[in-house]
Protein backbone atom coordinates (compact mmCIF):
# COMPACT_ATOMS: atom_id res chain seq x y z
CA UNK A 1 10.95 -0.24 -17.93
CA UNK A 2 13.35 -2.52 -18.02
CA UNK A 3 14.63 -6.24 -16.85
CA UNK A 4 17.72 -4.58 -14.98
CA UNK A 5 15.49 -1.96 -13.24
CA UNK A 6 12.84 -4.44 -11.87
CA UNK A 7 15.89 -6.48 -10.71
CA UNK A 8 16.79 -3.41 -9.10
CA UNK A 9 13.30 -3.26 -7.47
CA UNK A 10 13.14 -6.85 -6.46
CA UNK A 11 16.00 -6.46 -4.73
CA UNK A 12 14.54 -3.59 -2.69
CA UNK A 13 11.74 -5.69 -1.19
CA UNK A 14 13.55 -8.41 -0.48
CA UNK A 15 16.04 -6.50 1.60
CA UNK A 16 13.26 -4.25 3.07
CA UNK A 17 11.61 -7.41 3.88
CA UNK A 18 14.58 -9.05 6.18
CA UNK A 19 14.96 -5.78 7.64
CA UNK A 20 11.20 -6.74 9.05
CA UNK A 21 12.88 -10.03 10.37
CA UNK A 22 14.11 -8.20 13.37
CA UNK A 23 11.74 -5.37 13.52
CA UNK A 24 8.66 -5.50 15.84
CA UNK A 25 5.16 -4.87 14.36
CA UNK A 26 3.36 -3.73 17.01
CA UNK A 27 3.69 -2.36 21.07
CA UNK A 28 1.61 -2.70 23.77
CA UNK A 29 2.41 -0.82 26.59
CA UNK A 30 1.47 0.21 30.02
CA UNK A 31 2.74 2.69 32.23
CA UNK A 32 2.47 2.70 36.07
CA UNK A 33 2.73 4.50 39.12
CA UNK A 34 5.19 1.71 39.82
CA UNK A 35 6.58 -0.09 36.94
CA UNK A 36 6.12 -0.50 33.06
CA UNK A 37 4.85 -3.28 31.29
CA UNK A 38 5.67 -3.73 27.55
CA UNK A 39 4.47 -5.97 24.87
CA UNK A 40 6.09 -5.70 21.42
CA UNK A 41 5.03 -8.44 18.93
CA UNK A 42 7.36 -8.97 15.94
CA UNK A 43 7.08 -11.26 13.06
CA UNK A 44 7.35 -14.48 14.81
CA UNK A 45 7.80 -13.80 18.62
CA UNK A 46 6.87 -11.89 20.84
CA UNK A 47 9.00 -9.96 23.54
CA UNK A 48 7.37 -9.30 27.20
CA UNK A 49 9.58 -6.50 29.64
CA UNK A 50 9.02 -5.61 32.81
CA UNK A 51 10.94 -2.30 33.92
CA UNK A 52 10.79 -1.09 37.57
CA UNK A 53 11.09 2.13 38.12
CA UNK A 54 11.45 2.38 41.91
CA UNK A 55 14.87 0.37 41.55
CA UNK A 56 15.70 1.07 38.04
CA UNK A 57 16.01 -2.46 36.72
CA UNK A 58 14.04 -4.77 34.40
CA UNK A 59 12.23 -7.54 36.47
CA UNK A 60 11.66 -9.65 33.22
CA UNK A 61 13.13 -9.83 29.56
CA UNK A 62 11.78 -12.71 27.72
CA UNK A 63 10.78 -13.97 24.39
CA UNK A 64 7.96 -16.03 23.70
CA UNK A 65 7.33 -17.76 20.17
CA UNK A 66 3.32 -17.58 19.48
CA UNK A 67 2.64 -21.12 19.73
CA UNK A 68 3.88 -20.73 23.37
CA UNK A 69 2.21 -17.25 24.12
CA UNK A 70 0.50 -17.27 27.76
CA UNK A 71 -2.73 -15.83 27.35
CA UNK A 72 -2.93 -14.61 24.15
CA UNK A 73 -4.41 -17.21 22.12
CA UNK A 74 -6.24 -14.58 19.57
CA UNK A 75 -2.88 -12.19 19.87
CA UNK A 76 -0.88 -15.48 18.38
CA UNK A 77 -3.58 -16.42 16.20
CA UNK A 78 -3.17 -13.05 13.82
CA UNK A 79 0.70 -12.69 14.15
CA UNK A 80 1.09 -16.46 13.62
CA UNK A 81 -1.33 -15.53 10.27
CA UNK A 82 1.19 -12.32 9.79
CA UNK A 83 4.12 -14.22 9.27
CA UNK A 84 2.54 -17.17 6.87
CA UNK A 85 2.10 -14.78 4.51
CA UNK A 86 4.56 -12.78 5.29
CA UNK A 87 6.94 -15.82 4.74
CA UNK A 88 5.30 -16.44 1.16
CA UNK A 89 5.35 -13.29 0.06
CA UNK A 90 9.57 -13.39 0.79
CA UNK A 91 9.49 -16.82 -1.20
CA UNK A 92 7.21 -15.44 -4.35
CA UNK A 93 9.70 -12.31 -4.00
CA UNK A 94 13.05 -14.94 -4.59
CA UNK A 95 11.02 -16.82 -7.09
CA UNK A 96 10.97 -13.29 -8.91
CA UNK A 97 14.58 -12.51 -8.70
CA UNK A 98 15.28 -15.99 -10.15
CA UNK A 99 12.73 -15.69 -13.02
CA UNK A 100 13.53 -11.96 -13.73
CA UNK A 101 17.87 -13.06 -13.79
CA UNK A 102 16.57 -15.90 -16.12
CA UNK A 103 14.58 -13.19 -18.57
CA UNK A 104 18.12 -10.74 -18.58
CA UNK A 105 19.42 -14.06 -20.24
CA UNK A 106 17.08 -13.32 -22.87
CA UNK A 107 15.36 -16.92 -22.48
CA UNK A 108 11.71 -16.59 -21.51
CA UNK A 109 9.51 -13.26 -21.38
CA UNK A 110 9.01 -10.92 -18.17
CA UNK A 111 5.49 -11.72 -17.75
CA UNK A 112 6.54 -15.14 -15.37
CA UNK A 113 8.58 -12.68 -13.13
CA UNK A 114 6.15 -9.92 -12.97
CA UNK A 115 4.02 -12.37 -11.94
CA UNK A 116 5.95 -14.07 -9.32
CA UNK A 117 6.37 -10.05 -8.15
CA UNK A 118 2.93 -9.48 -8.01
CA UNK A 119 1.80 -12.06 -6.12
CA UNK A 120 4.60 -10.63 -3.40
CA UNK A 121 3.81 -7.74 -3.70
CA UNK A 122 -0.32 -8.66 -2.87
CA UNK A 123 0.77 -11.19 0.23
CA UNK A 124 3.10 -8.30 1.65
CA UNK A 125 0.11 -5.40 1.52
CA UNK A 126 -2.50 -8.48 3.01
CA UNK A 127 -0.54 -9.36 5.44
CA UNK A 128 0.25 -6.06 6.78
CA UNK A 129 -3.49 -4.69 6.09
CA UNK A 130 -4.70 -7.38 8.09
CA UNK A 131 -3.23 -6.24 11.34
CA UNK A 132 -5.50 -3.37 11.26
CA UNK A 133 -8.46 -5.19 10.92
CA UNK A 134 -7.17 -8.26 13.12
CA UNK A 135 -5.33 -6.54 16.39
CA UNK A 136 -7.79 -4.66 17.87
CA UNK A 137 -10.41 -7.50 18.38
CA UNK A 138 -7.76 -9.90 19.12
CA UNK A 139 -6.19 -7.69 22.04
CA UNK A 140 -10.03 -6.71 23.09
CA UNK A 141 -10.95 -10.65 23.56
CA UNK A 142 -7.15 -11.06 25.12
CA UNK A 143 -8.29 -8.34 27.17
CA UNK A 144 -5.22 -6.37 26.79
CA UNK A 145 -7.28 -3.44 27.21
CA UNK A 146 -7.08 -0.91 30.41
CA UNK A 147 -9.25 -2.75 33.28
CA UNK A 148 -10.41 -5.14 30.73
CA UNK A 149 -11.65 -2.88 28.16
CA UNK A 150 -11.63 -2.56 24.62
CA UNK A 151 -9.11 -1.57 22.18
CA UNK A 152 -11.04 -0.10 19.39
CA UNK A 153 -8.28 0.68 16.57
CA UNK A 154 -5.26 -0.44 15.86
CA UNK A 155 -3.30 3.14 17.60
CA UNK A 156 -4.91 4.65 20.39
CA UNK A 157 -3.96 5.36 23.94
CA UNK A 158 -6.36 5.05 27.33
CA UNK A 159 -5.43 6.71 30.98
CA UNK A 160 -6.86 5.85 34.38
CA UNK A 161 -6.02 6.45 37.65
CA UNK A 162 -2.40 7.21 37.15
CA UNK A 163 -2.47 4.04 34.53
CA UNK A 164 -1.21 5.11 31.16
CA UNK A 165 -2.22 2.50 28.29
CA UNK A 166 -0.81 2.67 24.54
CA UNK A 167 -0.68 0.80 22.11
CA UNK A 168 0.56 1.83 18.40
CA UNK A 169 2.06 0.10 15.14
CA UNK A 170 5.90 0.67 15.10
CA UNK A 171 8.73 0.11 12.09
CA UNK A 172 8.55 -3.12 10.96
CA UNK A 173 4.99 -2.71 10.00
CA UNK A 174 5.42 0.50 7.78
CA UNK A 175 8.35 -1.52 6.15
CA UNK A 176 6.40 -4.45 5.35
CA UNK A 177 3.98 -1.65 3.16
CA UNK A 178 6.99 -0.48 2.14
CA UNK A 179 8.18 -4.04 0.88
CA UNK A 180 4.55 -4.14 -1.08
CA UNK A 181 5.10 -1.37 -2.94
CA UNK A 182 8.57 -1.88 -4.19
CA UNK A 183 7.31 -5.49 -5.34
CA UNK A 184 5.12 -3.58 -6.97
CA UNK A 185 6.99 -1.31 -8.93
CA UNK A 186 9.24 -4.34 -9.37
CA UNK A 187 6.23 -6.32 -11.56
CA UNK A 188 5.49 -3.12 -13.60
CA UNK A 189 8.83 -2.90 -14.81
CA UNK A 190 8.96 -6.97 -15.57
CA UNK A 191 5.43 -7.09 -16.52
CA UNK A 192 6.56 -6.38 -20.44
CA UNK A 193 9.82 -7.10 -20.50
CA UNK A 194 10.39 -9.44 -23.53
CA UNK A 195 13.20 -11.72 -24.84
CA UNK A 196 15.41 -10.02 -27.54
CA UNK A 197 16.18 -12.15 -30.61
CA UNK A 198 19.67 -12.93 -31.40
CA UNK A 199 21.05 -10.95 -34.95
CA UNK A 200 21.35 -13.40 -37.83
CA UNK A 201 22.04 -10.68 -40.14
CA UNK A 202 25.90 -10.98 -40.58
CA UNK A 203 25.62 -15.07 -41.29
CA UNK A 204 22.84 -14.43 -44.01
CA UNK A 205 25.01 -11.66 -45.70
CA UNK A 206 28.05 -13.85 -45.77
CA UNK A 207 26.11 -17.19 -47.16
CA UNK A 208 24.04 -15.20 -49.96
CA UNK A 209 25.30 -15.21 -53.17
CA UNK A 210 25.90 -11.55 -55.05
CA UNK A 211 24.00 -10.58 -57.83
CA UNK A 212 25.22 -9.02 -60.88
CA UNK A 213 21.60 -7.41 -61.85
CA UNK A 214 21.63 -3.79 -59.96
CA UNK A 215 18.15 -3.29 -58.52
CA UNK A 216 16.62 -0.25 -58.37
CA UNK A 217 15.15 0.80 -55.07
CA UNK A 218 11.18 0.61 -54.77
CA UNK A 219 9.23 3.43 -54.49
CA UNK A 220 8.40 5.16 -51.24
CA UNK A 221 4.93 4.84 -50.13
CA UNK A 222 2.45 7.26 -49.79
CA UNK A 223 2.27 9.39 -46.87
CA UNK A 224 -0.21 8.57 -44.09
CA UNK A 225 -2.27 11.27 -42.75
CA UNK A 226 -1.65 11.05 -38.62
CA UNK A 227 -5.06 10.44 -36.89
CA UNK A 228 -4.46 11.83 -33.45
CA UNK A 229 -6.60 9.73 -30.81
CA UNK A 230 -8.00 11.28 -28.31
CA UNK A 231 -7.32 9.62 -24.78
CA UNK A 232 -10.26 7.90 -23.31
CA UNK A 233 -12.10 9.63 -20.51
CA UNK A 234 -11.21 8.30 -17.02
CA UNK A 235 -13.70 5.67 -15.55
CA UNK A 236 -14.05 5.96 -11.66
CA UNK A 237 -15.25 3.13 -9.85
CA UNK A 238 -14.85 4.13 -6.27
CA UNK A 239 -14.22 7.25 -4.23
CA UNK A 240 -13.28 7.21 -0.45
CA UNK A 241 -13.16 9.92 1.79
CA UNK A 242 -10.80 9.15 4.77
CA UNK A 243 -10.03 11.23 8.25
CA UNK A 244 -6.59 11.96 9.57
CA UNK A 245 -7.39 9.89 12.27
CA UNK A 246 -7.62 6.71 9.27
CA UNK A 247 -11.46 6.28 9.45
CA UNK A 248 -13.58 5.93 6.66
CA UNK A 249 -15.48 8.93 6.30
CA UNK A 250 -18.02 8.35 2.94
CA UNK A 251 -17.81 5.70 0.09
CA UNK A 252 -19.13 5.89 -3.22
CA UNK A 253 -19.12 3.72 -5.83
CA UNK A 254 -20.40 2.17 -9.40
CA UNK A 255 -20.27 -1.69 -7.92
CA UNK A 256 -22.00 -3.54 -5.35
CA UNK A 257 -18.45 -3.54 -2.90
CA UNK A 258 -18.94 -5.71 0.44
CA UNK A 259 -18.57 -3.88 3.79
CA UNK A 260 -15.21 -5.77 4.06
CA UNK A 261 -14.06 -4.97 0.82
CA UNK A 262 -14.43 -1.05 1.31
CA UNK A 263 -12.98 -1.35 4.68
CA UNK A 264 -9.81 -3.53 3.60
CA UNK A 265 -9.46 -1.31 0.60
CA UNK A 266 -9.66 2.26 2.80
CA UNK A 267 -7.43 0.82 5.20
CA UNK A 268 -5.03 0.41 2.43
CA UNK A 269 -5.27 3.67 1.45
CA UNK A 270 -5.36 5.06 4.81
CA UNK A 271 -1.89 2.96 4.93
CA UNK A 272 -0.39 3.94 2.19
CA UNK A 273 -1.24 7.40 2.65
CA UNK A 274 0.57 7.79 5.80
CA UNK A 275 3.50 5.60 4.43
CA UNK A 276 4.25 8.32 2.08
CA UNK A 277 3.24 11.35 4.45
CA UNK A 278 5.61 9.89 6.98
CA UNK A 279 8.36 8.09 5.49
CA UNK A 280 9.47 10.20 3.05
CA UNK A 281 8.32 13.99 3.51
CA UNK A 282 5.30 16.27 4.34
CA UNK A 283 3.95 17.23 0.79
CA UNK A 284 0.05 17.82 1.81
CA UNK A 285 -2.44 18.69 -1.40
CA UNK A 286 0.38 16.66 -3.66
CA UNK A 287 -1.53 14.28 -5.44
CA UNK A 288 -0.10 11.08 -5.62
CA UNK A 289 -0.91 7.82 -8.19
CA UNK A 290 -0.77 3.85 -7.20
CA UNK A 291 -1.10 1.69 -9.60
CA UNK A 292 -1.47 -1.91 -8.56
CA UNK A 293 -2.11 -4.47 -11.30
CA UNK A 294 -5.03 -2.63 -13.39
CA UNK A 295 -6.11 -0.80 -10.58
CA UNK A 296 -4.94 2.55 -10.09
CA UNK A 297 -5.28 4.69 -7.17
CA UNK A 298 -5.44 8.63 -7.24
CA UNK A 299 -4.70 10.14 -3.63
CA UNK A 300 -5.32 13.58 -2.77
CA UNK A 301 -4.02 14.20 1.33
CA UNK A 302 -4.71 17.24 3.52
CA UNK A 303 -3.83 17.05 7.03
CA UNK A 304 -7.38 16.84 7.87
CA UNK A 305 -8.49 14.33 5.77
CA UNK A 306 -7.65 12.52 2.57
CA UNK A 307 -10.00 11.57 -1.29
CA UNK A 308 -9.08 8.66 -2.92
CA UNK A 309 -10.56 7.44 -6.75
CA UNK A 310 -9.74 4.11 -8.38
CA UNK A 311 -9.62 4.79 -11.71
CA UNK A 312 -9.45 1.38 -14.18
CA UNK A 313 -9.00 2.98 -17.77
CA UNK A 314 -8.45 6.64 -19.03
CA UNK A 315 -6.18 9.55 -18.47
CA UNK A 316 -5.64 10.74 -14.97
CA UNK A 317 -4.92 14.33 -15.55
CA UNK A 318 -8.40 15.35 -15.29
CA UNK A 319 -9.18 13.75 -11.97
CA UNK A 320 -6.15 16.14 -10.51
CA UNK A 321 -7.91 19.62 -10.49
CA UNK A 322 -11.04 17.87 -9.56
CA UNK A 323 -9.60 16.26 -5.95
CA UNK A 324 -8.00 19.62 -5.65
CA UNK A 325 -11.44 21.54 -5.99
CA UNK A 326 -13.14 18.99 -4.33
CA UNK A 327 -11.16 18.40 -1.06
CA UNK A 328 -11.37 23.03 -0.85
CA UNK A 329 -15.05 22.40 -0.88
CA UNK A 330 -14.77 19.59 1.72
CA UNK A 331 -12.60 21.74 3.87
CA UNK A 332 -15.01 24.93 3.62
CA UNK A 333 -18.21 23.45 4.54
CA UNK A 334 -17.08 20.40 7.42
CA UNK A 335 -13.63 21.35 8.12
CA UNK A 336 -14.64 21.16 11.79
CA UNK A 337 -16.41 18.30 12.15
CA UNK A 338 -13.13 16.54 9.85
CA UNK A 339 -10.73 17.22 12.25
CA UNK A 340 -11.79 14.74 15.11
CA UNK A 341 -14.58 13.09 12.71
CA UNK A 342 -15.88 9.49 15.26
CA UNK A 343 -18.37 8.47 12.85
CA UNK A 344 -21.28 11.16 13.20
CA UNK A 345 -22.71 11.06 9.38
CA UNK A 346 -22.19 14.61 7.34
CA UNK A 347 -25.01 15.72 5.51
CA UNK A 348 -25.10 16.23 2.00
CA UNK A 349 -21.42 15.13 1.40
CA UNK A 350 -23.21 12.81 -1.18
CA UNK A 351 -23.92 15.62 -3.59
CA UNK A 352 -20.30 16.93 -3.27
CA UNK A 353 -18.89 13.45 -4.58
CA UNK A 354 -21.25 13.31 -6.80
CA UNK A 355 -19.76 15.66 -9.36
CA UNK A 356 -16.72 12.99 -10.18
CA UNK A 357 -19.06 11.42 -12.22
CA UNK A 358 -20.63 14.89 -14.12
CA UNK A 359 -18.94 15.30 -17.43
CA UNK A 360 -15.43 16.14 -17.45
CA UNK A 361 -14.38 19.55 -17.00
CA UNK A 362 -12.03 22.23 -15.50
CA UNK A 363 -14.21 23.73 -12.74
CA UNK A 364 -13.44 27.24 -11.84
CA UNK A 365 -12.08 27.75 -8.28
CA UNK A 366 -13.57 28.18 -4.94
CA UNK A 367 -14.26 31.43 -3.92
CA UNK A 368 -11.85 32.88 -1.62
């Protein structure tokens, strides 16, 4: 951790988040015997194209900032919300660089830029996150939906007579996620960067006076018997079980967490689980570690569903082999009811989380 490595990092969101500047967030689109409609919202306009493919030519190609969008007043309500944050979480990201160039002059201590990181880093991940909760219902009362008809999720796709609908996130909104994270990693290595003290050493040797009395060294002192500490055990405070589809399958937890809170928070790991499935490579049963702030997130994937702890204090080398065992168990007893899970409740998948709280162990294996 360093000040020149979360200069590095700040650097990364920053440009990850003007690559979002042109980027859209989100398509709508609807395919017809006769022509295709598309709607694809970006951070602060929206684009509406007609192509028709009886004479091969687009009948309309235009851009419409949100204040001006016809018919979409909920639509423009949560992508006009999307890019107020998004536009402070750029700023707090600038403010970071500046603070974090100020601490490589040795003059104040990291903690102001981790900060300032930090705060980017949580306006980033909101702002994204709160497409999947706000699109569908906007685009449902917009009634963007085939006929009329809802839009349930935030990717999905309807088909009627002939009528295709679809509608799916696209780039810009993984790379805003993306932007979060490396603001993220950014604060971590600011977060305890401190100012190093100039050497006075030379000055004092050349001022102070020599002595003619030769002193004898002191003693050394006593050796210290080494106490080795043992690391704490890890405190969970929440497990999720998600589908591959992104729904939340089964919460657990110590605290009294809202309905909005666990759905925010398993959309974010739904999130960031597919940001590193799909962005960077397919590494299923990997178990991956998020640490934002004091919270850290353990991720175990499959590609039929993935467990998620948040773990606030303790070693996380236990909790490994446990996901492991635990998502085999998962798999063996409702691995066909995971794979296109809608909500129908699974018995007795209570008991199975229930062991991440049991005393810490190595458990032996599934049987083959």
């Amino acid at each position: 951790m360093s000040v020149w490595s979360g200069l590095a990092a700040a650097g990364i969101a920053i440009a990850l988040a003007v690559a979002v500047w042109g980027q859209p967030l989100w398509e709508w689109r609807l395919d017809g015997p006769q022509e295709t409609e598309v709607w694809s919202y970006g951070p602060f306009a929206a684009r509406h194209t007609l192509f028709n493919k009886t004479t091969g030519n687009l009948t309309e190609d235009r851009t419409y900032a949100y204040a001006q969008l016809p018919g979409q007043p909920r639509m423009a309500a949560a992508f006009a919300e999307f890019g107020q944050f998004f536009l402070i979480g750029l700023l707090a990201a600038f403010g970071g660089i500046a603070l974090a160039a100020v601490s490589a002059w040795k003059k104040i201590r990291g903690i102001f830029a981790g900060a300032a990181l930090l705060a980017s880093c949580a306006t980033f991940l909101y702002s994204g996150l709160s497409l999947v909760i706000g699109v569908p219902p906007a685009a449902t009362g917009d009634g963007l939906g085939l006929g009329g008809g809802q839009i349930p999720e935030f990717r999905g796709q309807a088909i009627s007579a002939g009528t295709t609908l679809t509608w799916t996130p696209v780039m810009g909104w993984i790379v805003v996620l993306a932007a979060g994270l490396a603001a993220a990693w950014g604060s971590s290595d600011l977060w305890h960067a401190r100012p190093l003290r100039r050497a006075t050493s030379k000055i004092a040797k050349a001022s102070a006076p020599k002595s003619p009395v030769r002193m004898m060294p002191p003693p050394p002192p006593p050796p210290v018997e080494l106490v080795r500490e043992e690391p704490p055990e890890p405190d969970i405070e929440e497990v999720f079980v998600i589908a591959s589809n992104g729904l939340l399958v089964k919460h657990m937890s110590r605290s009294l967490m809202t309905d909005k809170d666990r759905d925010v928070v398993g959309g974010m790991i739904s999130a960031i689980s597919s940001f590193v499935r799909e962005a960077f490579t397919e590494r299923d049963g990997e178990v991956h570690e998020v640490t934002l702030g004091e919270h850290r997130f353990v991720m175990c994937s499959d590609p039929s569903l993935v467990v998620a702890v948040l773990v606030k204090v303790g070693e996380t080398e236990d909790i490994v082999h446990r996901l492991r065992h635990l998502i085999a168990l998962l798999k063996d007893r409702y691995a066909d009811r995971l794979v296109n899970w809608q909500g129908a409740p699974l018995d007795g998948i209570e008991d199975e989380l229930s062991v991440l709280w049991e005393p810490y162990h190595l458990p032996p294996p599934p049987a083959v």
